[in-house]
PDBML (XML) file of the C-alpha atoms, coordinates in Angstrom:
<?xml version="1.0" encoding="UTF-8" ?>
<PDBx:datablock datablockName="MODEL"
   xmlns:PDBx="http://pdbml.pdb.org/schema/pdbx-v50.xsd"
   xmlns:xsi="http://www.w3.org/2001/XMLSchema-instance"
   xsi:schemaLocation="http://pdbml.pdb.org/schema/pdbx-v50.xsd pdbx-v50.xsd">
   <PDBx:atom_siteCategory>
      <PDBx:atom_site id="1">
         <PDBx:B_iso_or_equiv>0.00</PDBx:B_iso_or_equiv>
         <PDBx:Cartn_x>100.991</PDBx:Cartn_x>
         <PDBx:Cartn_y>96.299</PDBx:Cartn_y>
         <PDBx:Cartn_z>94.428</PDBx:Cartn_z>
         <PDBx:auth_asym_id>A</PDBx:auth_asym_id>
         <PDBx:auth_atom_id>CA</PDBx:auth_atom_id>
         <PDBx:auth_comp_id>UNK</PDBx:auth_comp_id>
         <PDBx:auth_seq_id>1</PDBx:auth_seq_id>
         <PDBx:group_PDB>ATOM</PDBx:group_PDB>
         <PDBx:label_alt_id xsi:nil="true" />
         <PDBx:label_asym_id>A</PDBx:label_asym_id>
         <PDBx:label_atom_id>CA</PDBx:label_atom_id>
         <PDBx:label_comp_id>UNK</PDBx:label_comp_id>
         <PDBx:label_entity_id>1</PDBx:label_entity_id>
         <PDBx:label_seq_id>1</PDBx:label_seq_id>
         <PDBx:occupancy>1.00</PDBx:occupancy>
         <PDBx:pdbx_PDB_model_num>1</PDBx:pdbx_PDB_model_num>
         <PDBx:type_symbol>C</PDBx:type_symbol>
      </PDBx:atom_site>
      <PDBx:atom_site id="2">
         <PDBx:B_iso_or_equiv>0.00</PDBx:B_iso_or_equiv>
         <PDBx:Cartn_x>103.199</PDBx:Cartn_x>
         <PDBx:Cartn_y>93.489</PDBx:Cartn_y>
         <PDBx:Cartn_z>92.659</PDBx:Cartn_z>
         <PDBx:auth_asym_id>A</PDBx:auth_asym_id>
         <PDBx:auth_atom_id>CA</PDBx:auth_atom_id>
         <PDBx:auth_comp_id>UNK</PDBx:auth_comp_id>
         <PDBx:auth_seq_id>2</PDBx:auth_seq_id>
         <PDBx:group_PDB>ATOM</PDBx:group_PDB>
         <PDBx:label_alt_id xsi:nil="true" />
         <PDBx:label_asym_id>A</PDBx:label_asym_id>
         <PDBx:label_atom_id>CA</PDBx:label_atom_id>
         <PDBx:label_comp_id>UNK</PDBx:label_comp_id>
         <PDBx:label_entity_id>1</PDBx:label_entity_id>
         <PDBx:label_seq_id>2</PDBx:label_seq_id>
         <PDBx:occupancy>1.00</PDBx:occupancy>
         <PDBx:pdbx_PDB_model_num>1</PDBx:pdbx_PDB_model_num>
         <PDBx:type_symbol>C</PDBx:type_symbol>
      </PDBx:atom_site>
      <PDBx:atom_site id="3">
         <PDBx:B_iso_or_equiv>0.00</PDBx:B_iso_or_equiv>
         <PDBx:Cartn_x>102.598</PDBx:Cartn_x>
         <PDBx:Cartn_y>91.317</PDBx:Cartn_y>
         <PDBx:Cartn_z>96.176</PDBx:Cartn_z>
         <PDBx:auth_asym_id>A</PDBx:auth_asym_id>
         <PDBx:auth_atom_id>CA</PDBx:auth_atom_id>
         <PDBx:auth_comp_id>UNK</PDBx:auth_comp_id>
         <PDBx:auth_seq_id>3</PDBx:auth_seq_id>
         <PDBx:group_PDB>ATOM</PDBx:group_PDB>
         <PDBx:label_alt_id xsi:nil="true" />
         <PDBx:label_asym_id>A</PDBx:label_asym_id>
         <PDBx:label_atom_id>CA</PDBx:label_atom_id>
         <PDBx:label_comp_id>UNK</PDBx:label_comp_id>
         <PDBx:label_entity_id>1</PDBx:label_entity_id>
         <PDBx:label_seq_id>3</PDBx:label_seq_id>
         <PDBx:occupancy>1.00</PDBx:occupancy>
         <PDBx:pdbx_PDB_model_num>1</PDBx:pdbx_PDB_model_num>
         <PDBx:type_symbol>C</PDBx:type_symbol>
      </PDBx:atom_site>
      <PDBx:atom_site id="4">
         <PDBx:B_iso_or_equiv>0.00</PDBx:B_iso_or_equiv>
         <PDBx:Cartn_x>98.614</PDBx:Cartn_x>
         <PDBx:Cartn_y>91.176</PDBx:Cartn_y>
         <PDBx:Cartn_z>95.951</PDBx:Cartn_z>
         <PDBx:auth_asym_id>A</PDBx:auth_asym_id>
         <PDBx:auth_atom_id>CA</PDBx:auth_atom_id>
         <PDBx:auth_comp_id>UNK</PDBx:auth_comp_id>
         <PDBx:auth_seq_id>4</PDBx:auth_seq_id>
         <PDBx:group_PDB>ATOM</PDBx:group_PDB>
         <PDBx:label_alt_id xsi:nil="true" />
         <PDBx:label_asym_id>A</PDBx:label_asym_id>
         <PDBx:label_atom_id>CA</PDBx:label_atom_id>
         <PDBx:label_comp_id>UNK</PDBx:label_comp_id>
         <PDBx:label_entity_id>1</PDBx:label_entity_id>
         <PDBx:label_seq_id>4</PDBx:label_seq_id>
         <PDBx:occupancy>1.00</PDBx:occupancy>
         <PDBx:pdbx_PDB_model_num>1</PDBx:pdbx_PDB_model_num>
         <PDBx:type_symbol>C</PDBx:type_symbol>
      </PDBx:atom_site>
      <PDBx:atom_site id="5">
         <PDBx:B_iso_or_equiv>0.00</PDBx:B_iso_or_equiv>
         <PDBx:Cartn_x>99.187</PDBx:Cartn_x>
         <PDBx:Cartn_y>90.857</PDBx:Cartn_y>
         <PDBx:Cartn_z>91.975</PDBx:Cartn_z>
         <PDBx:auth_asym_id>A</PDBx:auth_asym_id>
         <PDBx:auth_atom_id>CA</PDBx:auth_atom_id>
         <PDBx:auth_comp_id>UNK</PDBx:auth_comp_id>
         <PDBx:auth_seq_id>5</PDBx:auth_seq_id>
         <PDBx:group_PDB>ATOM</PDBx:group_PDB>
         <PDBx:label_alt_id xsi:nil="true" />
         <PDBx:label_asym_id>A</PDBx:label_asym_id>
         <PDBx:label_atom_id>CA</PDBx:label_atom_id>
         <PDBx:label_comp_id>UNK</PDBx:label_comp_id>
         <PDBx:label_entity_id>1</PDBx:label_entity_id>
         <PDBx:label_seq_id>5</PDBx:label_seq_id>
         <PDBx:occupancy>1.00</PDBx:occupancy>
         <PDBx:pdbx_PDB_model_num>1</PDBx:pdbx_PDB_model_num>
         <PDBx:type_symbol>C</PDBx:type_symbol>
      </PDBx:atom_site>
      <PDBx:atom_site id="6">
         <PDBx:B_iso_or_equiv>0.00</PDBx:B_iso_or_equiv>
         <PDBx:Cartn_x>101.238</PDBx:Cartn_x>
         <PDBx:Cartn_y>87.656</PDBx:Cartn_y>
         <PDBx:Cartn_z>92.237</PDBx:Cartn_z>
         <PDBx:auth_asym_id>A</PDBx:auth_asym_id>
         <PDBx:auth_atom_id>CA</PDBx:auth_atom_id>
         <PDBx:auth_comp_id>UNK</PDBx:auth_comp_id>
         <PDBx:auth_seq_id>6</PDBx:auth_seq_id>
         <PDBx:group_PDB>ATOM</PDBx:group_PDB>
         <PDBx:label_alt_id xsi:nil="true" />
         <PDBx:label_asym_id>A</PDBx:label_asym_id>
         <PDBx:label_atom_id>CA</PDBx:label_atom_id>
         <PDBx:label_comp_id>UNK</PDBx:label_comp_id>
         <PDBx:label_entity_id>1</PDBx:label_entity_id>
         <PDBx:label_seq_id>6</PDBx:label_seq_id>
         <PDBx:occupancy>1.00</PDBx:occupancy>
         <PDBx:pdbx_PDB_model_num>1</PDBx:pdbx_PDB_model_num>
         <PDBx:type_symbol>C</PDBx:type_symbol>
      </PDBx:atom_site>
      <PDBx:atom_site id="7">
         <PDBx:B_iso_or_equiv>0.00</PDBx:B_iso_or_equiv>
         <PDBx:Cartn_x>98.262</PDBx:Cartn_x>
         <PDBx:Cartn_y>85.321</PDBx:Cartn_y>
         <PDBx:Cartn_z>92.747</PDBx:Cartn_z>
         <PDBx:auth_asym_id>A</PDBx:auth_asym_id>
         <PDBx:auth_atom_id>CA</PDBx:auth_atom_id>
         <PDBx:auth_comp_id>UNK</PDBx:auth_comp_id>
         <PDBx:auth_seq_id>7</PDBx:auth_seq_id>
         <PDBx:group_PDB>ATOM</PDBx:group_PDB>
         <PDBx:label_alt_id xsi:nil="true" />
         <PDBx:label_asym_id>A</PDBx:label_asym_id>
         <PDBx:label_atom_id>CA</PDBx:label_atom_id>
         <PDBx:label_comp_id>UNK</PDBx:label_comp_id>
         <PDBx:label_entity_id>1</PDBx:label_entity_id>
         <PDBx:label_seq_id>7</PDBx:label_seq_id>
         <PDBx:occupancy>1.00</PDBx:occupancy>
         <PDBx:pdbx_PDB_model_num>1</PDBx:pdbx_PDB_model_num>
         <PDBx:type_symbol>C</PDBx:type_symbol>
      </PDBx:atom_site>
      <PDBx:atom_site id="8">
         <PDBx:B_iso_or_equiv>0.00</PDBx:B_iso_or_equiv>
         <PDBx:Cartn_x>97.186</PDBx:Cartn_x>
         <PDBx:Cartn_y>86.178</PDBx:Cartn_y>
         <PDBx:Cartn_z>89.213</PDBx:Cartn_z>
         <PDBx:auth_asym_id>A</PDBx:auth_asym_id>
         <PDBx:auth_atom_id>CA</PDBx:auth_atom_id>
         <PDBx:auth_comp_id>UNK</PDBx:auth_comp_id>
         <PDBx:auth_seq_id>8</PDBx:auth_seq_id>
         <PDBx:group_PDB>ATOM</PDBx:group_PDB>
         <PDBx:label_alt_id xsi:nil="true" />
         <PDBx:label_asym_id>A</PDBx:label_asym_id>
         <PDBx:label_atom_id>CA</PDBx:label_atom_id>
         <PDBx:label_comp_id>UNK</PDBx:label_comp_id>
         <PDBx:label_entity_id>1</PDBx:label_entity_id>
         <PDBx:label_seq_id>8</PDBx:label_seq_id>
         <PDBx:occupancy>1.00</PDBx:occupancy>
         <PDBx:pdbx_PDB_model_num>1</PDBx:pdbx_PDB_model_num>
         <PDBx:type_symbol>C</PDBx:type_symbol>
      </PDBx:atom_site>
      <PDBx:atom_site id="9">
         <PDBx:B_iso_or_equiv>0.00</PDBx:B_iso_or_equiv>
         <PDBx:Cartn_x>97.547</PDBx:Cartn_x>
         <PDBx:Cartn_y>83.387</PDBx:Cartn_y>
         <PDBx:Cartn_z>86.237</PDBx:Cartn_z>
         <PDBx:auth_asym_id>A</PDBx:auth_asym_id>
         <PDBx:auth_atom_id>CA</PDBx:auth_atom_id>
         <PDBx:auth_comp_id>UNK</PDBx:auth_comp_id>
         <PDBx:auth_seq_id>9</PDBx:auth_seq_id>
         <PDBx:group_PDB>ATOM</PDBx:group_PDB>
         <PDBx:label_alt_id xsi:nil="true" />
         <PDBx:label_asym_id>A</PDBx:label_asym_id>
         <PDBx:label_atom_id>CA</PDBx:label_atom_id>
         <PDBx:label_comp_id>UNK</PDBx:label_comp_id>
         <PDBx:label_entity_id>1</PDBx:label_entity_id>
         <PDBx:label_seq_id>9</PDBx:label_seq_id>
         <PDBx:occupancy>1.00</PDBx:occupancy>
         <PDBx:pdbx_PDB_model_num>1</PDBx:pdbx_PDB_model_num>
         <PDBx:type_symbol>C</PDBx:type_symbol>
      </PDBx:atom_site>
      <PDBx:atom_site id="10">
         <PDBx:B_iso_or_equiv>0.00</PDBx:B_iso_or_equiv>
         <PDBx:Cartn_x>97.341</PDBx:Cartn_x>
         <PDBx:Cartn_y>86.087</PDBx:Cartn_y>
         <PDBx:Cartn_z>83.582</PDBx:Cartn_z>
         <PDBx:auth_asym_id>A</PDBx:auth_asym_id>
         <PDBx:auth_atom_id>CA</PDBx:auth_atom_id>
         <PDBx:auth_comp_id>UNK</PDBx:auth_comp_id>
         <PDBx:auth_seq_id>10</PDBx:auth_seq_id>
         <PDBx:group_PDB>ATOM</PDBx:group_PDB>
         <PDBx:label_alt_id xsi:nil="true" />
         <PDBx:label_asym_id>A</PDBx:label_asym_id>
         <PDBx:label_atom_id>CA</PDBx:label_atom_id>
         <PDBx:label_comp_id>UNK</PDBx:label_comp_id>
         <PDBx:label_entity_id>1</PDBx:label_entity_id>
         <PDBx:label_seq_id>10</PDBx:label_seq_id>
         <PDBx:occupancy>1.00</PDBx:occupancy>
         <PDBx:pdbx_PDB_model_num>1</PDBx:pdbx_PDB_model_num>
         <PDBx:type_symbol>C</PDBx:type_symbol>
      </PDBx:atom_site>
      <PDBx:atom_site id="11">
         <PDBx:B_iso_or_equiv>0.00</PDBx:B_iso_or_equiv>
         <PDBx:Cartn_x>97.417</PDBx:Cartn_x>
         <PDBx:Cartn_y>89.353</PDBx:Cartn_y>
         <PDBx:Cartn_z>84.561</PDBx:Cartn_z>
         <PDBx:auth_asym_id>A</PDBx:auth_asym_id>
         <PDBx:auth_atom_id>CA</PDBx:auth_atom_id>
         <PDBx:auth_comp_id>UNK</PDBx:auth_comp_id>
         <PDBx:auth_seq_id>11</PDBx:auth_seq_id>
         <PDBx:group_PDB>ATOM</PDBx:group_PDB>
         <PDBx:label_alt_id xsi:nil="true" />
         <PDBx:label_asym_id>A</PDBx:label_asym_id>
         <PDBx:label_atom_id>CA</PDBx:label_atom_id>
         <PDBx:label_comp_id>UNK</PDBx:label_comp_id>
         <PDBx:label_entity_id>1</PDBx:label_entity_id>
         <PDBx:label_seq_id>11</PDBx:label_seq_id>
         <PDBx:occupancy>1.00</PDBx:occupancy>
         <PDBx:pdbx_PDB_model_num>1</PDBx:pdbx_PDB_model_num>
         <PDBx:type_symbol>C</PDBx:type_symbol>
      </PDBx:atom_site>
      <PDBx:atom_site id="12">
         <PDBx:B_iso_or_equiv>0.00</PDBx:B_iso_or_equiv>
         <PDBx:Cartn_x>100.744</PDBx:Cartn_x>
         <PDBx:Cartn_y>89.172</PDBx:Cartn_y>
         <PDBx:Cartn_z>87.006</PDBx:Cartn_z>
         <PDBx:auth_asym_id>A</PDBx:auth_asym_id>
         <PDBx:auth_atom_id>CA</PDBx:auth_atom_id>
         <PDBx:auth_comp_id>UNK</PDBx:auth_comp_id>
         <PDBx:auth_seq_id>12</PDBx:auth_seq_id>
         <PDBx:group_PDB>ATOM</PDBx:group_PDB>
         <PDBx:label_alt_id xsi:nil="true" />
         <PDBx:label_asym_id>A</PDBx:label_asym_id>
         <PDBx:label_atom_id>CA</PDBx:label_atom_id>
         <PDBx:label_comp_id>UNK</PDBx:label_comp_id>
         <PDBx:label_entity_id>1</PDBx:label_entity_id>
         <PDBx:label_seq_id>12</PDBx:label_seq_id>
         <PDBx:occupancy>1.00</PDBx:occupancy>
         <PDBx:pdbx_PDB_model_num>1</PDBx:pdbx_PDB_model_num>
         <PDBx:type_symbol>C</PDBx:type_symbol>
      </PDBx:atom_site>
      <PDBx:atom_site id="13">
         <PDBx:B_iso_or_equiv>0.00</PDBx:B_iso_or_equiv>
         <PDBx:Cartn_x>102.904</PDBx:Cartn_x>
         <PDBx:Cartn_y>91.716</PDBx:Cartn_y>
         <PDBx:Cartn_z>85.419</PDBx:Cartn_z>
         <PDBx:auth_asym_id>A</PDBx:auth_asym_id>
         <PDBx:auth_atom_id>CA</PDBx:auth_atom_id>
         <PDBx:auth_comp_id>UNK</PDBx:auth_comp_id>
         <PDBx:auth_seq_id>13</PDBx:auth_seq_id>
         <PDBx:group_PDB>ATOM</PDBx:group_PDB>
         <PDBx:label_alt_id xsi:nil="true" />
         <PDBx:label_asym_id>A</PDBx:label_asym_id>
         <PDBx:label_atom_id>CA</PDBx:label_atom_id>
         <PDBx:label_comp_id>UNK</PDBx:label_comp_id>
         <PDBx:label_entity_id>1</PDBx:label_entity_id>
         <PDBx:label_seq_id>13</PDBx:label_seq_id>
         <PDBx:occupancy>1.00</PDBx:occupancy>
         <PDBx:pdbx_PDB_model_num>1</PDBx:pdbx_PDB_model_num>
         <PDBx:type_symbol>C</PDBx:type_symbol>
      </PDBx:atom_site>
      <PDBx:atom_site id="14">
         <PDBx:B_iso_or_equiv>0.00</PDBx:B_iso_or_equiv>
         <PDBx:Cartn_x>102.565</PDBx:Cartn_x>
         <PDBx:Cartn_y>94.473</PDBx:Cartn_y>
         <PDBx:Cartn_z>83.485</PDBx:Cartn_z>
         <PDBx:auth_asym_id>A</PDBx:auth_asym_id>
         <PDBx:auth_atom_id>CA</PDBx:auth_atom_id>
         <PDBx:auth_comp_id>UNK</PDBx:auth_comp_id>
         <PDBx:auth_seq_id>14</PDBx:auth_seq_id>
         <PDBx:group_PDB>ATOM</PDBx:group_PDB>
         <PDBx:label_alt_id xsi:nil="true" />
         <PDBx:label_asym_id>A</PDBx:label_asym_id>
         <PDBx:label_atom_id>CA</PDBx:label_atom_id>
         <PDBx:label_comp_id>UNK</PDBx:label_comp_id>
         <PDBx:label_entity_id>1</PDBx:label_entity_id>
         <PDBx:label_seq_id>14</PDBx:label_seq_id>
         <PDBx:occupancy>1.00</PDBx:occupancy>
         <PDBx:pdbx_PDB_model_num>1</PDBx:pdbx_PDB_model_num>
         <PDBx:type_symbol>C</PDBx:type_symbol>
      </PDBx:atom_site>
      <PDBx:atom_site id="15">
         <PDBx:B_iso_or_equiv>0.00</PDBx:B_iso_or_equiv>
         <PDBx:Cartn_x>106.521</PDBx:Cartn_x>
         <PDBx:Cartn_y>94.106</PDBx:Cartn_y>
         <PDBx:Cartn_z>82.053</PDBx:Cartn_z>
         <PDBx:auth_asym_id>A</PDBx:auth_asym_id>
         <PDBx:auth_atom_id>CA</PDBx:auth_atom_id>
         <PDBx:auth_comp_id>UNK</PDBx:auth_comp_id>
         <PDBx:auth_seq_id>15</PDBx:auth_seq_id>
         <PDBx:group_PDB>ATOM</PDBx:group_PDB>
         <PDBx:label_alt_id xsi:nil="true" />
         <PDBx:label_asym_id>A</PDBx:label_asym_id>
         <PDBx:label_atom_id>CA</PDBx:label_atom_id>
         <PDBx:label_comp_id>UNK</PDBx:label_comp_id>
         <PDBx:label_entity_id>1</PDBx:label_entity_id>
         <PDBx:label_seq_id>15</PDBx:label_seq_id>
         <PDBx:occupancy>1.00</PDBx:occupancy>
         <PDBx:pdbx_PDB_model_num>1</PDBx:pdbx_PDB_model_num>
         <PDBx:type_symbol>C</PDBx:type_symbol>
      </PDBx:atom_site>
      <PDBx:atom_site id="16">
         <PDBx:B_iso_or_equiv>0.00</PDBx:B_iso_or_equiv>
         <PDBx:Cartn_x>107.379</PDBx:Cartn_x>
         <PDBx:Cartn_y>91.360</PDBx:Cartn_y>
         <PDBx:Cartn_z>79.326</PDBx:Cartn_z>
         <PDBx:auth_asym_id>A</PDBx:auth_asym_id>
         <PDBx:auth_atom_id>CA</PDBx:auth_atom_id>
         <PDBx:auth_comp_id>UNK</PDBx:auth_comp_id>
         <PDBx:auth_seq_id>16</PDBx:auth_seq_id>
         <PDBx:group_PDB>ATOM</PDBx:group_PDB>
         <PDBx:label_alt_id xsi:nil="true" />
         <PDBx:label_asym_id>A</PDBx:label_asym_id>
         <PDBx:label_atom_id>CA</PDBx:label_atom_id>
         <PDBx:label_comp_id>UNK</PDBx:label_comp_id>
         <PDBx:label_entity_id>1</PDBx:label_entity_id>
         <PDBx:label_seq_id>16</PDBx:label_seq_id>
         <PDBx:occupancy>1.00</PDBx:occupancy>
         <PDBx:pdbx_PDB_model_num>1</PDBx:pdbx_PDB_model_num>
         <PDBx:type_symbol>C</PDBx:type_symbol>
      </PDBx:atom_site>
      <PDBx:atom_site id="17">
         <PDBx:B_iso_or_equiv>0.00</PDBx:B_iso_or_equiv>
         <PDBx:Cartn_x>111.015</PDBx:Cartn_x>
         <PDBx:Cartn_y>91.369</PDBx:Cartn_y>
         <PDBx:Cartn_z>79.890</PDBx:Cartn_z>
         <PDBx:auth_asym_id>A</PDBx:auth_asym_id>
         <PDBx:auth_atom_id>CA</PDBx:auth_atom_id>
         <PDBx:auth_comp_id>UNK</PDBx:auth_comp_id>
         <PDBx:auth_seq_id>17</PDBx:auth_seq_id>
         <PDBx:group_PDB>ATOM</PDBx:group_PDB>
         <PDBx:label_alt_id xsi:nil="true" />
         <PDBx:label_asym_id>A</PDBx:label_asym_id>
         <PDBx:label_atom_id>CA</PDBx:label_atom_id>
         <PDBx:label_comp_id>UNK</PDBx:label_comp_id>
         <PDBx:label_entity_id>1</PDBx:label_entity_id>
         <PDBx:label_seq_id>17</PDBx:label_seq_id>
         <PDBx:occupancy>1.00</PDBx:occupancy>
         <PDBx:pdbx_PDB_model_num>1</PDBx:pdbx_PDB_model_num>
         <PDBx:type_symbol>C</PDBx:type_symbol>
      </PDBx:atom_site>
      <PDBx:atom_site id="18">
         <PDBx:B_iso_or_equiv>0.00</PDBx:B_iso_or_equiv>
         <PDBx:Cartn_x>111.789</PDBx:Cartn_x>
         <PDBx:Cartn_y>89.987</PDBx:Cartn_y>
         <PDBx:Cartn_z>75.955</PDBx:Cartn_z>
         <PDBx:auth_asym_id>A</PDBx:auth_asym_id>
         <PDBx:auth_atom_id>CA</PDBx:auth_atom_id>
         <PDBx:auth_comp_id>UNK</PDBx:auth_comp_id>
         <PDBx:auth_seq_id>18</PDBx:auth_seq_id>
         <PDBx:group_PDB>ATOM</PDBx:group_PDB>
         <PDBx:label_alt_id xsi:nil="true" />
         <PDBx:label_asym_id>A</PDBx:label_asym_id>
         <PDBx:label_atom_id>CA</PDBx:label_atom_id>
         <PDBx:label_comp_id>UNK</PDBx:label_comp_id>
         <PDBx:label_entity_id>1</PDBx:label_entity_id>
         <PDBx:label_seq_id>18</PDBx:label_seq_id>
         <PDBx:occupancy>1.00</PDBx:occupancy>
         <PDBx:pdbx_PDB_model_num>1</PDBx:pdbx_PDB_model_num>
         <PDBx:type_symbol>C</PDBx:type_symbol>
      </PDBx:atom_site>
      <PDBx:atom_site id="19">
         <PDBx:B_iso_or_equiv>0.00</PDBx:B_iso_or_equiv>
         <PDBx:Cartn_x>114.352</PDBx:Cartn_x>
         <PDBx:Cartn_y>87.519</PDBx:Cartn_y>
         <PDBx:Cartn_z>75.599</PDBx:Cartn_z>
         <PDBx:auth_asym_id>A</PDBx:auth_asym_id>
         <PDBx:auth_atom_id>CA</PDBx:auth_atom_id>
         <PDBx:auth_comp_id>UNK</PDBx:auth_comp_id>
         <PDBx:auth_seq_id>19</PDBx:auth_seq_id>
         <PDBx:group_PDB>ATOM</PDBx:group_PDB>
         <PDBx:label_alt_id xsi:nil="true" />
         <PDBx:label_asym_id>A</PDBx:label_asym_id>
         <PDBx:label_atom_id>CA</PDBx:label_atom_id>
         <PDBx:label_comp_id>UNK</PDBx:label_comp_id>
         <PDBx:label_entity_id>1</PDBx:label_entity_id>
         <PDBx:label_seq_id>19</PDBx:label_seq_id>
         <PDBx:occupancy>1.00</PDBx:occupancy>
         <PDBx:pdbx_PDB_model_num>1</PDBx:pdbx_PDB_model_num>
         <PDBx:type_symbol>C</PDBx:type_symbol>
      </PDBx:atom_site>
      <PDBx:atom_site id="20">
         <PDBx:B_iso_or_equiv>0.00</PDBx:B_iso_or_equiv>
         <PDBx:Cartn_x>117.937</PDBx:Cartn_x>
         <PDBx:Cartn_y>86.875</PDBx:Cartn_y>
         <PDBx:Cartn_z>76.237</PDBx:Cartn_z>
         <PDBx:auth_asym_id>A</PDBx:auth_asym_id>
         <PDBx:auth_atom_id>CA</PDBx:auth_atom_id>
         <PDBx:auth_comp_id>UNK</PDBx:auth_comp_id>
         <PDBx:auth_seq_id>20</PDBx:auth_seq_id>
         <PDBx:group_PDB>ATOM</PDBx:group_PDB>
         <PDBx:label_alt_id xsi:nil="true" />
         <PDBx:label_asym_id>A</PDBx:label_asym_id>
         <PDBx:label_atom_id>CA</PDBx:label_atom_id>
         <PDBx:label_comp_id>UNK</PDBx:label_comp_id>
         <PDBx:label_entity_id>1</PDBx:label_entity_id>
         <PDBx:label_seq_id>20</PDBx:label_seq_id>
         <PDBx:occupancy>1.00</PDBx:occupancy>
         <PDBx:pdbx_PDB_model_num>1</PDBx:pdbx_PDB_model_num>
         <PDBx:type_symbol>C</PDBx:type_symbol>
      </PDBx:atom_site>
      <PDBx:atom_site id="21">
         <PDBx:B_iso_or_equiv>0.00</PDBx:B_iso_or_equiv>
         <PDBx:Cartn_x>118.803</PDBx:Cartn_x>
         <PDBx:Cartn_y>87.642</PDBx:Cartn_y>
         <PDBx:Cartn_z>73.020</PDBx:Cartn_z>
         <PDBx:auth_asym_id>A</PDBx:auth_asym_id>
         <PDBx:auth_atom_id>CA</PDBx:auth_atom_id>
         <PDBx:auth_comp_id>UNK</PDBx:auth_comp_id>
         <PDBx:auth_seq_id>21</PDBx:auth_seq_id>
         <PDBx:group_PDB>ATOM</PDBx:group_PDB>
         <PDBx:label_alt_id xsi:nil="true" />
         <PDBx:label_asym_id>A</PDBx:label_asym_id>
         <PDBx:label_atom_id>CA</PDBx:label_atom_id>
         <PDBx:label_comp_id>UNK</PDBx:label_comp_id>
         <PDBx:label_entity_id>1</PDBx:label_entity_id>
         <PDBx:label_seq_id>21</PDBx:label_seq_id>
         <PDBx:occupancy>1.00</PDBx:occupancy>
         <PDBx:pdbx_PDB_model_num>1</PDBx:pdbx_PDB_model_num>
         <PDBx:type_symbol>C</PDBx:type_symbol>
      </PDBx:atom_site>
      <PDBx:atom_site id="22">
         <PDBx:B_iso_or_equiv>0.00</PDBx:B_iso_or_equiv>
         <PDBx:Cartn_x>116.796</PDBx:Cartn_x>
         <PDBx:Cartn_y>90.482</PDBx:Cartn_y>
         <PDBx:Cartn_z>72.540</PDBx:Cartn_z>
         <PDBx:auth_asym_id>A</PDBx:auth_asym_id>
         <PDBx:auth_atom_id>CA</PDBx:auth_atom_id>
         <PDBx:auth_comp_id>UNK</PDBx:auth_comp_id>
         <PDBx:auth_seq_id>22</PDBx:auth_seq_id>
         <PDBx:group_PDB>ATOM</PDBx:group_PDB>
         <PDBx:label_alt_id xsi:nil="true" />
         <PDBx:label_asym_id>A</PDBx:label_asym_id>
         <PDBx:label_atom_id>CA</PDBx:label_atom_id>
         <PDBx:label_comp_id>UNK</PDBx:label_comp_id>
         <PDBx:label_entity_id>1</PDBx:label_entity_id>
         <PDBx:label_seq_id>22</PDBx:label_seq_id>
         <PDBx:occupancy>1.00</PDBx:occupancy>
         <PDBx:pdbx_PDB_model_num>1</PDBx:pdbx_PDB_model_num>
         <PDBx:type_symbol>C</PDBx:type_symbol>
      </PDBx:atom_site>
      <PDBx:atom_site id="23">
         <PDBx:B_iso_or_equiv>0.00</PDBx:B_iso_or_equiv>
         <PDBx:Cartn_x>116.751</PDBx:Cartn_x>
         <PDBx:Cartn_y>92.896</PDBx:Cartn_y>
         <PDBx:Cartn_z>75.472</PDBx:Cartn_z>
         <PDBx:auth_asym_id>A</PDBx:auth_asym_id>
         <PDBx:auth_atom_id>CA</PDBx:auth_atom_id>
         <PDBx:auth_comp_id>UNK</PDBx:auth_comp_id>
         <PDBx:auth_seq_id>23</PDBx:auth_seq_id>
         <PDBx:group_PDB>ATOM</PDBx:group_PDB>
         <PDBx:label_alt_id xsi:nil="true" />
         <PDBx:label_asym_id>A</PDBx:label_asym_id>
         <PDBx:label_atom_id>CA</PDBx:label_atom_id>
         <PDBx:label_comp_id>UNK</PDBx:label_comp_id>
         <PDBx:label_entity_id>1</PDBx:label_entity_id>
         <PDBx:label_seq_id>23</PDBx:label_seq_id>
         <PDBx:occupancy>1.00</PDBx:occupancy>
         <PDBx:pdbx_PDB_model_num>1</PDBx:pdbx_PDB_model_num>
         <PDBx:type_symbol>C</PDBx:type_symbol>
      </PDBx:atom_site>
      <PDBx:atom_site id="24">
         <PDBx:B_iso_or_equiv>0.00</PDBx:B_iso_or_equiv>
         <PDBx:Cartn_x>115.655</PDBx:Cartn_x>
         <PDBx:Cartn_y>95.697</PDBx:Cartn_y>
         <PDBx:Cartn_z>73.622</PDBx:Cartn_z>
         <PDBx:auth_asym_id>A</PDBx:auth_asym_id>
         <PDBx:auth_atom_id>CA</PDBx:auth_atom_id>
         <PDBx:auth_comp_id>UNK</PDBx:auth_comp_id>
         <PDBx:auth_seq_id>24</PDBx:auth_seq_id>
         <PDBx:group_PDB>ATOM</PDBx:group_PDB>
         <PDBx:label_alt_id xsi:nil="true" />
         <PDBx:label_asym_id>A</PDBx:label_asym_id>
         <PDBx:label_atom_id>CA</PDBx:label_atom_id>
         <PDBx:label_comp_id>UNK</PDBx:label_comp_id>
         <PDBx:label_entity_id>1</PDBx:label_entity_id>
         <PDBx:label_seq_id>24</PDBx:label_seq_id>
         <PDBx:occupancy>1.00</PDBx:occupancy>
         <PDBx:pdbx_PDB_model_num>1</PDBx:pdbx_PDB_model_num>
         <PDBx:type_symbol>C</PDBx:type_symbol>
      </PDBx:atom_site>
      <PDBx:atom_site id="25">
         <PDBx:B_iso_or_equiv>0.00</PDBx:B_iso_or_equiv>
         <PDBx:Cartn_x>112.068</PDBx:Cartn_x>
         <PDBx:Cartn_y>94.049</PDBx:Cartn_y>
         <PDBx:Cartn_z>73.273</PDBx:Cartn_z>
         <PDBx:auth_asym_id>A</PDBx:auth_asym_id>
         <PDBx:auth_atom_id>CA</PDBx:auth_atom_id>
         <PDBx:auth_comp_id>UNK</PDBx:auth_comp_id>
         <PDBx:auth_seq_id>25</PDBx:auth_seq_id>
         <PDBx:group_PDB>ATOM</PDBx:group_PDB>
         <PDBx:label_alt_id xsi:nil="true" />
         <PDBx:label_asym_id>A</PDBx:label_asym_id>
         <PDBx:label_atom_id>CA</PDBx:label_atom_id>
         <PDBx:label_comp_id>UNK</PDBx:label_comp_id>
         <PDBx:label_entity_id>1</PDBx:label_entity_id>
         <PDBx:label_seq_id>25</PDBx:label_seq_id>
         <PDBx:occupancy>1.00</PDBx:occupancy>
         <PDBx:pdbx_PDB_model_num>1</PDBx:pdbx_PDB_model_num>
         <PDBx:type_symbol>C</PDBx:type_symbol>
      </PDBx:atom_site>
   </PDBx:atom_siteCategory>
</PDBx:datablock>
């Protein structure tokens, strides 16, 4: 499912990681 989503601009992921700093978000 991630594979055939990777071609996307916008809608890759469904996960915002957050930043370094702030893992929690």
């Amino acid at each position: 499912i991630a594979r055939v989503r990777m071609h996307m601009k916008q809608f890759n992921s469904i996960h915002n990681p957050g930043s370094n700093t702030h893992q929690a978000s």
